[in-house]
Protein backbone atom coordinates (compact mmCIF):
# COMPACT_ATOMS: atom_id res chain seq x y z
CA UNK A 1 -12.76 -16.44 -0.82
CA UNK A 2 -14.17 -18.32 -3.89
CA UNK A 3 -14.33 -16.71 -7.50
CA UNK A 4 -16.36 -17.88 -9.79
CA UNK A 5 -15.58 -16.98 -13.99
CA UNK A 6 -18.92 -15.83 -15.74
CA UNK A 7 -17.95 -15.17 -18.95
CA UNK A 8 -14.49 -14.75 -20.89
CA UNK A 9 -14.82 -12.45 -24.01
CA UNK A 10 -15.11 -14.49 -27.97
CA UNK A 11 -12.67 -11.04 -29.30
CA UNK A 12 -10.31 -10.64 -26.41
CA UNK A 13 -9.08 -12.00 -22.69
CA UNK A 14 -11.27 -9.84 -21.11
CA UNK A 15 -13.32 -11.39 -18.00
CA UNK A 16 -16.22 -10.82 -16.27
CA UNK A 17 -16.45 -12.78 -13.41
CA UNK A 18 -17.98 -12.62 -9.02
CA UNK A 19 -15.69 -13.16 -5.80
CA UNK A 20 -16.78 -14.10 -3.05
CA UNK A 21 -15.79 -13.05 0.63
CA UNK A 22 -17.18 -12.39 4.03
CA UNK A 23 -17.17 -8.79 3.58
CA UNK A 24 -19.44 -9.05 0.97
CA UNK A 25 -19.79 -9.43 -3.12
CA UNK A 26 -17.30 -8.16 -5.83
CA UNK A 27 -18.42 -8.30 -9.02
CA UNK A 28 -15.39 -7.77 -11.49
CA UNK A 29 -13.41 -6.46 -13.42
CA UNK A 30 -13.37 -3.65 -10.71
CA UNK A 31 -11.49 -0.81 -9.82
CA UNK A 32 -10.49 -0.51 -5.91
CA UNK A 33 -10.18 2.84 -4.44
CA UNK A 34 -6.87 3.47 -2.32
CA UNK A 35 -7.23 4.13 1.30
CA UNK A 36 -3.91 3.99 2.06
CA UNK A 37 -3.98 5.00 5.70
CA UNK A 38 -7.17 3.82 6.20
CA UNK A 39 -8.88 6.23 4.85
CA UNK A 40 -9.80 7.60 0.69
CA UNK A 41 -8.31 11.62 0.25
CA UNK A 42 -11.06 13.98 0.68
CA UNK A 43 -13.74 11.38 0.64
CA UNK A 44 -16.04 10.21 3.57
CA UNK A 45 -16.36 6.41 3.56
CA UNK A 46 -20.29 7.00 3.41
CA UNK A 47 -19.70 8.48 0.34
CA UNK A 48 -17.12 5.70 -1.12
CA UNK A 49 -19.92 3.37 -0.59
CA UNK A 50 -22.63 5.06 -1.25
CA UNK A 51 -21.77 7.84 -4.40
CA UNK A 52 -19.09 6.06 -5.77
CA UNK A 53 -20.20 3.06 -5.03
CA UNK A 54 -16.91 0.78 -4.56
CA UNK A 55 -17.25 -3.09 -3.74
CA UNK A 56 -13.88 -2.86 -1.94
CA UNK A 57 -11.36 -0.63 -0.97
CA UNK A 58 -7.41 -0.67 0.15
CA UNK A 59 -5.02 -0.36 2.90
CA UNK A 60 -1.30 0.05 3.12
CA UNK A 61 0.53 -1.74 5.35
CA UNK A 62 3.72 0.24 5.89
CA UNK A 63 1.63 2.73 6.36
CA UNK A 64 -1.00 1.54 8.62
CA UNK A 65 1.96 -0.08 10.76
CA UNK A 66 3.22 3.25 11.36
CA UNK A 67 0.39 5.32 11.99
CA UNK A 68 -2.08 4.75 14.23
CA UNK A 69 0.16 1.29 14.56
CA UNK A 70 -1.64 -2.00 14.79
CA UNK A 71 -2.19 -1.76 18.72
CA UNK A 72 -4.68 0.57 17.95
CA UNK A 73 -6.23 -1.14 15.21
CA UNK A 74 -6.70 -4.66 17.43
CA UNK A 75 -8.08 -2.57 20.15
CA UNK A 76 -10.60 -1.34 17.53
CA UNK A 77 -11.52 -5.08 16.34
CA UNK A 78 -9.51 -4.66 13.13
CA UNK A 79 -9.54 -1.95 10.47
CA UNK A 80 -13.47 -2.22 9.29
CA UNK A 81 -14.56 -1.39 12.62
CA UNK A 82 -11.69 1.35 13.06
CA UNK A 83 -12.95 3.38 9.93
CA UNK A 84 -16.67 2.44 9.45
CA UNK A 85 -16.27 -0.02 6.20
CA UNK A 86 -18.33 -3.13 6.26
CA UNK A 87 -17.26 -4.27 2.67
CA UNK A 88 -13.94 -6.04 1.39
CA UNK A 89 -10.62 -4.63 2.04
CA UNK A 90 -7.05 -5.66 0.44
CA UNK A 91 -3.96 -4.26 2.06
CA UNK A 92 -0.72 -3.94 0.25
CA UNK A 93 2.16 -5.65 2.03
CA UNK A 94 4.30 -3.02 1.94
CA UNK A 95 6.79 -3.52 -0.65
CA UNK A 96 6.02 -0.47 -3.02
CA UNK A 97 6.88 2.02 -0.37
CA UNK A 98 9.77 -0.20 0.42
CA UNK A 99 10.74 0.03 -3.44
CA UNK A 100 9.85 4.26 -2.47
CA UNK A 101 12.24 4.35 -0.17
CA UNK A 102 15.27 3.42 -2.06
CA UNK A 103 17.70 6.28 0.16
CA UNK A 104 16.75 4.85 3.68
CA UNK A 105 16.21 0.99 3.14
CA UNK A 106 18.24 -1.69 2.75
CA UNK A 107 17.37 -4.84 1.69
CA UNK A 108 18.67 -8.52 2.67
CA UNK A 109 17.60 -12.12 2.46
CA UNK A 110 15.78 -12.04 5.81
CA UNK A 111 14.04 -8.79 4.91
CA UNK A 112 13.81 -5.00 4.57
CA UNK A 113 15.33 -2.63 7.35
CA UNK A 114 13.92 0.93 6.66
CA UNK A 115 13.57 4.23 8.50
CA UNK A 116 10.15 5.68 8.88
CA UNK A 117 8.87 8.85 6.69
CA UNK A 118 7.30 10.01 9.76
CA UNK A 119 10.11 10.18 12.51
CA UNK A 120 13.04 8.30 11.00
CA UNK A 121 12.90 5.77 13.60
CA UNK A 122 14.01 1.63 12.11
CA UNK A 123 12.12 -0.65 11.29
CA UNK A 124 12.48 -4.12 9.67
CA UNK A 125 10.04 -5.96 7.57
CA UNK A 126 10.35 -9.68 6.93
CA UNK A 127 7.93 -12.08 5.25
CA UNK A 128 6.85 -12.99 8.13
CA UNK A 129 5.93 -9.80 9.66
CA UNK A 130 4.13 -8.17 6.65
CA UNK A 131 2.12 -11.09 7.08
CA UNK A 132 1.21 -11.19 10.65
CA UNK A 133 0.57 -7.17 10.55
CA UNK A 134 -1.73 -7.73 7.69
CA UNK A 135 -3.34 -10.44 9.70
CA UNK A 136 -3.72 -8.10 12.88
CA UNK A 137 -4.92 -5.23 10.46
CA UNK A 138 -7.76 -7.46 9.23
CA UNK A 139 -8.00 -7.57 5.25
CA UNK A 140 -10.03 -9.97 3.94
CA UNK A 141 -7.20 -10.14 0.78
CA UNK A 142 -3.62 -10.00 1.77
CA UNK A 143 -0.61 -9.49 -0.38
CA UNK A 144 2.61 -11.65 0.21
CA UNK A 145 5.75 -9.53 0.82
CA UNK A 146 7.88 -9.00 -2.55
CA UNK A 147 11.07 -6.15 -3.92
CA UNK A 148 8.84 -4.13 -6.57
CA UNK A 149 12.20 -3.72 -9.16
CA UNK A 150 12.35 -0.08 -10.48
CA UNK A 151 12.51 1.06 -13.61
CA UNK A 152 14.82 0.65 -15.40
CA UNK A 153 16.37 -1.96 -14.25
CA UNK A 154 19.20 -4.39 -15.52
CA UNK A 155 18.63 -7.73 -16.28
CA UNK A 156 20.58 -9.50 -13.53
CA UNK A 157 19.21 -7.32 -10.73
CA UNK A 158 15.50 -7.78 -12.10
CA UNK A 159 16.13 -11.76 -12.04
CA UNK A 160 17.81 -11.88 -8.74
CA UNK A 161 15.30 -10.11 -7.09
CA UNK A 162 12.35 -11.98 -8.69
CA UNK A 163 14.03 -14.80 -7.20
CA UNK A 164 14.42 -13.60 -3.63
CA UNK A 165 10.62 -12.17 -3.92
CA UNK A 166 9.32 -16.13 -4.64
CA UNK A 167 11.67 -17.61 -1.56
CA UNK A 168 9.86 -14.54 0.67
CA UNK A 169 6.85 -16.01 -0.92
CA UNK A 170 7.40 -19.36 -0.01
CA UNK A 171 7.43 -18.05 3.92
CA UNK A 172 4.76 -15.71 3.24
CA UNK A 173 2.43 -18.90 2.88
CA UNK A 174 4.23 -20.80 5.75
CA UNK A 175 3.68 -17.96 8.02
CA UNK A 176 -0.14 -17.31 6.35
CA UNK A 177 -1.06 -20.78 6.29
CA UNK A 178 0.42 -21.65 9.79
CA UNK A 179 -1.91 -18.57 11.60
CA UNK A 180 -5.66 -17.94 12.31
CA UNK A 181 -8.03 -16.00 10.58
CA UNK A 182 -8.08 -12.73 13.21
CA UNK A 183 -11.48 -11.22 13.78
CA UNK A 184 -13.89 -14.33 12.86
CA UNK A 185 -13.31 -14.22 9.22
CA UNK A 186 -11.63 -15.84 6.40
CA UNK A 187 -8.60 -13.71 4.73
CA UNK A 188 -6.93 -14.91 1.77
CA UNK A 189 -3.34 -14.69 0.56
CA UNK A 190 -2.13 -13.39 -2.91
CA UNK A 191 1.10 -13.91 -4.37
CA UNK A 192 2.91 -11.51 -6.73
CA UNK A 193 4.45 -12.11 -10.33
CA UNK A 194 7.37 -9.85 -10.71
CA UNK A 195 10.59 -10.24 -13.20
CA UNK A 196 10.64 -6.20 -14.45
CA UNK A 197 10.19 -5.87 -18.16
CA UNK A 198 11.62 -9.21 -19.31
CA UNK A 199 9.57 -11.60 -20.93
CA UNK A 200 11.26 -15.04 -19.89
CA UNK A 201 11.42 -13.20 -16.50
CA UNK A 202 7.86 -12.93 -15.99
CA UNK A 203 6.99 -16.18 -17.52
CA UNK A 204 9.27 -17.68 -14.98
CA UNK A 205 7.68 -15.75 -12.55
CA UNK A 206 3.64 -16.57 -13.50
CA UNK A 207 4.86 -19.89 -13.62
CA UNK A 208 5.83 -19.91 -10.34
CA UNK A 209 3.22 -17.60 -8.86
CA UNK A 210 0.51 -20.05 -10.43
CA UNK A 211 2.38 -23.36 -8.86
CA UNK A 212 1.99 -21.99 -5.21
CA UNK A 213 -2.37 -22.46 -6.02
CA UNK A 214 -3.18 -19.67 -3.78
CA UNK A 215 -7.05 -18.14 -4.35
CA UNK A 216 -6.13 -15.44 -6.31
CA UNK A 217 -2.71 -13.53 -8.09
CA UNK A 218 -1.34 -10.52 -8.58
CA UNK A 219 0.81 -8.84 -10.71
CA UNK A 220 3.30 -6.24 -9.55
CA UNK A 221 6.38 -4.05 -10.85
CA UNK A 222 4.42 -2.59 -13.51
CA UNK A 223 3.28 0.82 -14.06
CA UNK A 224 6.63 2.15 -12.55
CA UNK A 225 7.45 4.28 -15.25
CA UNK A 226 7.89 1.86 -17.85
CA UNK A 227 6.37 2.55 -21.21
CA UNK A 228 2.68 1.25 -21.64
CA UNK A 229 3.46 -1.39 -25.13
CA UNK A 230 5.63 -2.78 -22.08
CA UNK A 231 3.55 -3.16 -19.24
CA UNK A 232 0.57 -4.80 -21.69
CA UNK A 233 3.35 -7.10 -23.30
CA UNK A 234 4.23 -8.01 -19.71
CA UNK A 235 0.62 -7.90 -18.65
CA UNK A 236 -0.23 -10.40 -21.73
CA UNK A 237 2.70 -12.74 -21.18
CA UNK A 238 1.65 -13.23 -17.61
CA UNK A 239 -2.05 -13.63 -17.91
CA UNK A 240 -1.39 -16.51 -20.68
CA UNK A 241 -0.10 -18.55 -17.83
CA UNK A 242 -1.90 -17.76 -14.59
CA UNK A 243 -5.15 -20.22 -13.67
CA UNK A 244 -7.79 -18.64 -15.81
CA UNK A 245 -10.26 -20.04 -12.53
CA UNK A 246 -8.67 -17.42 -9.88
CA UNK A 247 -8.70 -13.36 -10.08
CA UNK A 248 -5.72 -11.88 -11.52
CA UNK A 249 -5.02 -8.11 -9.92
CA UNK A 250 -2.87 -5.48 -11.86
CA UNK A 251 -1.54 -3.31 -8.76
CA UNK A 252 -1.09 0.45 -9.09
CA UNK A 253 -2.80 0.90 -12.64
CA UNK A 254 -3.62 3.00 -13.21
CA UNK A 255 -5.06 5.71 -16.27
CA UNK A 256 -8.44 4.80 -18.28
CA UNK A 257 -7.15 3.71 -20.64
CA UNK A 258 -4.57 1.78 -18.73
CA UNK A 259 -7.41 -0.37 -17.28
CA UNK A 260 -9.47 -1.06 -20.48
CA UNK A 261 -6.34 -2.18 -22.22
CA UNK A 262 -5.73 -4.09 -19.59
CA UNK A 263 -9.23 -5.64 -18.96
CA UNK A 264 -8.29 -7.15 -22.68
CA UNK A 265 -5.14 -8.94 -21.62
CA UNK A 266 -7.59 -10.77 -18.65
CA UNK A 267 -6.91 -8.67 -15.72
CA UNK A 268 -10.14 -8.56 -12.77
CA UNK A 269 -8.55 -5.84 -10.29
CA UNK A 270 -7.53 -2.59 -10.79
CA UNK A 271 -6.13 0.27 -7.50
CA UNK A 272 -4.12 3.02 -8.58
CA UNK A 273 -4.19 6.63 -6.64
CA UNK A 274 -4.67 8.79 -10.15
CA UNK A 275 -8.22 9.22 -9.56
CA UNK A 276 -8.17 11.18 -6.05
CA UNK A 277 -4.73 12.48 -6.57
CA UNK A 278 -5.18 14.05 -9.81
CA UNK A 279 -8.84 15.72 -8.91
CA UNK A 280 -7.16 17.61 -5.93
CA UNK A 281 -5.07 19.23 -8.79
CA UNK A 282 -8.42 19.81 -10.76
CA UNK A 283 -8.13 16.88 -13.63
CA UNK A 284 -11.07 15.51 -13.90
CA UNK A 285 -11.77 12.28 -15.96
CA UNK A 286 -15.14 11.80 -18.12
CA UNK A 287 -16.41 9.74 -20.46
CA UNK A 288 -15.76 11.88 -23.24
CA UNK A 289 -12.05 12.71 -22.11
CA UNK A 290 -9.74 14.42 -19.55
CA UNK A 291 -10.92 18.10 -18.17
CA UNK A 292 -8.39 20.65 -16.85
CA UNK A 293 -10.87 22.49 -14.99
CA UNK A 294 -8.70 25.26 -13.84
CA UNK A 295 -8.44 25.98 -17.22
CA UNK A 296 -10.39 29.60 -18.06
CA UNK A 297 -12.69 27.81 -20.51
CA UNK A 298 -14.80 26.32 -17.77
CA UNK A 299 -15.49 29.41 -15.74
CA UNK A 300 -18.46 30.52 -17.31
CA UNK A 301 -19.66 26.75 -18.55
CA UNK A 302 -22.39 25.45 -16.58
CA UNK A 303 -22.65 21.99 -17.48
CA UNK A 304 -22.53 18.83 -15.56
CA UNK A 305 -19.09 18.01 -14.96
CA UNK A 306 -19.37 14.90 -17.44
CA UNK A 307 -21.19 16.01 -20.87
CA UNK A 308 -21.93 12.67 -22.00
CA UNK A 309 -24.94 12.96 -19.30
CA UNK A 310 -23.95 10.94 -17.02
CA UNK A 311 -23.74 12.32 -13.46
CA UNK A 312 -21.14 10.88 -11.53
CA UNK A 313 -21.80 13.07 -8.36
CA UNK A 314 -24.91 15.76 -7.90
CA UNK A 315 -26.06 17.10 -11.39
CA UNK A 316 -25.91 20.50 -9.39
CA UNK A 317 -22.26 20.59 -9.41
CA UNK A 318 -21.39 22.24 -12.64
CA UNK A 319 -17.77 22.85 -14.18
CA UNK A 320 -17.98 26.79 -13.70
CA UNK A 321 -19.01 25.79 -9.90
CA UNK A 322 -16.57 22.98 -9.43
CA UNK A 323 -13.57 25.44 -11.46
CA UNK A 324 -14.38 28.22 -8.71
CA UNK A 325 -14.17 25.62 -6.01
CA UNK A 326 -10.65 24.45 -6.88
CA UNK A 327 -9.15 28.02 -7.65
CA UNK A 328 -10.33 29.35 -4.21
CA UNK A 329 -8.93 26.22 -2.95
CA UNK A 330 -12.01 25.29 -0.78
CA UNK A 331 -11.71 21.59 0.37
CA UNK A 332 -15.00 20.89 -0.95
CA UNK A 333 -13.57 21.57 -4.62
CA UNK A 334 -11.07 18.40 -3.74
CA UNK A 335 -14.06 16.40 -2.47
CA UNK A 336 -16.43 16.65 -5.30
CA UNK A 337 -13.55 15.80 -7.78
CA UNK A 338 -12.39 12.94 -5.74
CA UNK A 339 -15.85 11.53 -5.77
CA UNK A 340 -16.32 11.88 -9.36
CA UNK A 341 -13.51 10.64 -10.35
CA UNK A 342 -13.46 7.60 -8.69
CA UNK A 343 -17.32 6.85 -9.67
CA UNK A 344 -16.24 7.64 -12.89
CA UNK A 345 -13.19 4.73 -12.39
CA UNK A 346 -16.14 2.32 -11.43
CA UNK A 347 -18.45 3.19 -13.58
CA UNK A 348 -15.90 2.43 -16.60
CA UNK A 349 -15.03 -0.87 -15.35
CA UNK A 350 -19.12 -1.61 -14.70
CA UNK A 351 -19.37 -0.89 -18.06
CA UNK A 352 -17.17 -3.04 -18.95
CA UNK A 353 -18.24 -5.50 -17.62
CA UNK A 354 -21.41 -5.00 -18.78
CA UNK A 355 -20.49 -5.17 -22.44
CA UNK A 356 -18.48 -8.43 -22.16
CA UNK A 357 -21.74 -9.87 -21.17
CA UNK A 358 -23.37 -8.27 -23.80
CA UNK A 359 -20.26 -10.08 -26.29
CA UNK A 360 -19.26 -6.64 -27.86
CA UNK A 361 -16.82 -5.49 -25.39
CA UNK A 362 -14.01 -5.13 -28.17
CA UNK A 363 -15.92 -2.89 -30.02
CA UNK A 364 -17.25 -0.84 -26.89
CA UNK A 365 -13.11 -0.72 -25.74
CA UNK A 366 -11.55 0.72 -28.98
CA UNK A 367 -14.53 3.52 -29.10
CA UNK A 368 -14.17 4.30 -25.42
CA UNK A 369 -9.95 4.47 -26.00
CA UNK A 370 -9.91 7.05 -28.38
CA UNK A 371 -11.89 9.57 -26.43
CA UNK A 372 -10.84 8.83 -22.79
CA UNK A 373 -7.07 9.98 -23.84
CA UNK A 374 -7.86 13.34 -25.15
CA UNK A 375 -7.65 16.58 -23.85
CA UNK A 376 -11.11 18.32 -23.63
């Protein structure tokens, strides 16, 4: 994988930058869309590619692992042949739904012995093995094995697991480092900054993430509840000492204005489930705010679904259309929102792009903030 840095904003951290990887081109800052079975809700992966238009897409581990398991995926010739997607994919290690599962795991220095969702069976997880499945599932980006830290979460507890998440990194990058690429191309490892809320935690934490001179980081443990001045003044504290040559990825955020803020602070990558899960429940995000459109107010308007003009799926899909949809709960309601939503996720981060190129990105960002929040 190679990155290269395009431009950094005069006004802010904000980025605009190109990786590189077999799979193809990703032009950031970017928003991924979650396919965390292999697959994005209520979307066909012609249409993530082609209507929403996503440079790269996600995978869980856990629960790839479980279901189909990764026999079946190696038969298949890895997980872009099993589900049709010829562009990059990053897989989660697993460690959020470990941090999920907080009733039926327990965790130890050599790793993480859970009990499936699906049929309660055990499992354990080490370093090690989060590696080699992600190897065997094929991502071209691969995320080491870490303990996400809830929130809240004390001090000690926060710094002894931020600890025991850089020692599974350290094997993490034996285990990557020591194995072959799988089907023919070159995956790439990223390590995770952690350290919960606390400043000196998460500067010890950058500081060590950025020492290990992997291709690209990430930063996890954040958007678990905690208030959002936190998760920016963790966010800021962290991007001030990561390798401004080397994507930095914000997992699981997250709302609009989540990301913009966060494109500020110097963050590339954005996934976070909000988009697909919120449209099944008919919330709809749009450039001129949020839409509840089961609300009554829609059923007779027949507008696009985005009034600012811009049609993120067919122009013929119109809120009094799309409201009728999701109240008869027809599955095509759940599919049109999904799409539009997540176009609308990439279009806002090609935008932004766009205007830190153009050198007013600061000015585009606070405009764009105070309409994406409100209630329409």
């Amino acid at each position: 994988m190679q990155f290269e840095l395009i431009t950094t904003d005069s006004e802010s951290g904000a980025r605009a930058g190109r990786i590189e990887t077999d799979h193809g081109v990703i032009e950031t800052p970017i928003f991924m869309p979650v396919g965390t079975a292999g697959a994005v809700k209520a979307v066909h992966i012609h249409e993530v590619a082609d209507e929403v238009n996503a440079d790269i897409i996600l995978g869980n581990t856990y629960h790839l692992y479980l279901r189909p398991g990764i026999d079946i995926i190696g038969k298949a010739g890895g997980l872009h042949k099993f589900n049709g997607w010829d562009r990059p994919i990053l897989t989660d290690s697993g460690g959020y739904q470990v941090y999920s599962l907080a009733e039926s795991r327990k965790i130890t220095e050599s790793g993480v012995s859970f009990r499936s969702h699906v049929d309660g069976a055990k499992h354990f997880f080490t370093p090690e093995r989060a590696i080699d499945i992600q190897r065997h599932i094929g991502a071209d980006i691969i995320m080491a094995f870490d303990e996400c830290t809830p929130y809240p979460c004390e001090y000690d507890y926060a710094e002894k697991s931020m600890h025991m998440t850089h020692r599974w990194l350290k094997r993490c990058c034996e285990r990557f480092d020591n194995t072959p690429d799988k089907y023919g191309y070159k995956q790439t490892l990223f390590p995770i900054v952690q350290g919960s809320v606390y400043p000196d935690l998460r500067k010890k934490s950058a500081e060590f993430i950025a020492s290990t001179n992997r291709e690209g980081n990430a930063i996890g443990g954040l958007s678990v509840g905690e208030p959002h001045e936190d998760m920016y003044g963790m966010t800021e504290v962290v991007c001030e000492i990561l390798p401004v040559d080397k994507p930095r990825y914000l997992m699981g955020v997250g709302t609009p204005v989540n990301i913009l803020e966060n494109i500020a602070l110097g963050i590339d990558m954005f996934d976070c489930v909000m988009p697909t899960r919120n449209a099944r429940n008919g919330m709809l995000f749009t450039s001129e705010g949020i839409v509840n459109i089961r609300n009554a107010k829609w059923q007779d308007c027949f507008d696009p679904i985005d009034q600012n003009g811009t049609a993120f799926v067919d122009k013929a899909y119109t809120k009094a259309y799309l409201r009728h949809l999701i109240i008869s709960k027809e599955m095509v309601g759940a599919q049109i929102a999904s799409i539009h939503n997540l176009a609308f996720y990439l279009w806002l981060t090609r935008e932004a792009r766009k205007h830190i190129l153009a050198g007013d990105f600061v000015t585009w960002k606070n405009a764009m903030v105070r309409k994406l929040d409100r209630r329409l």
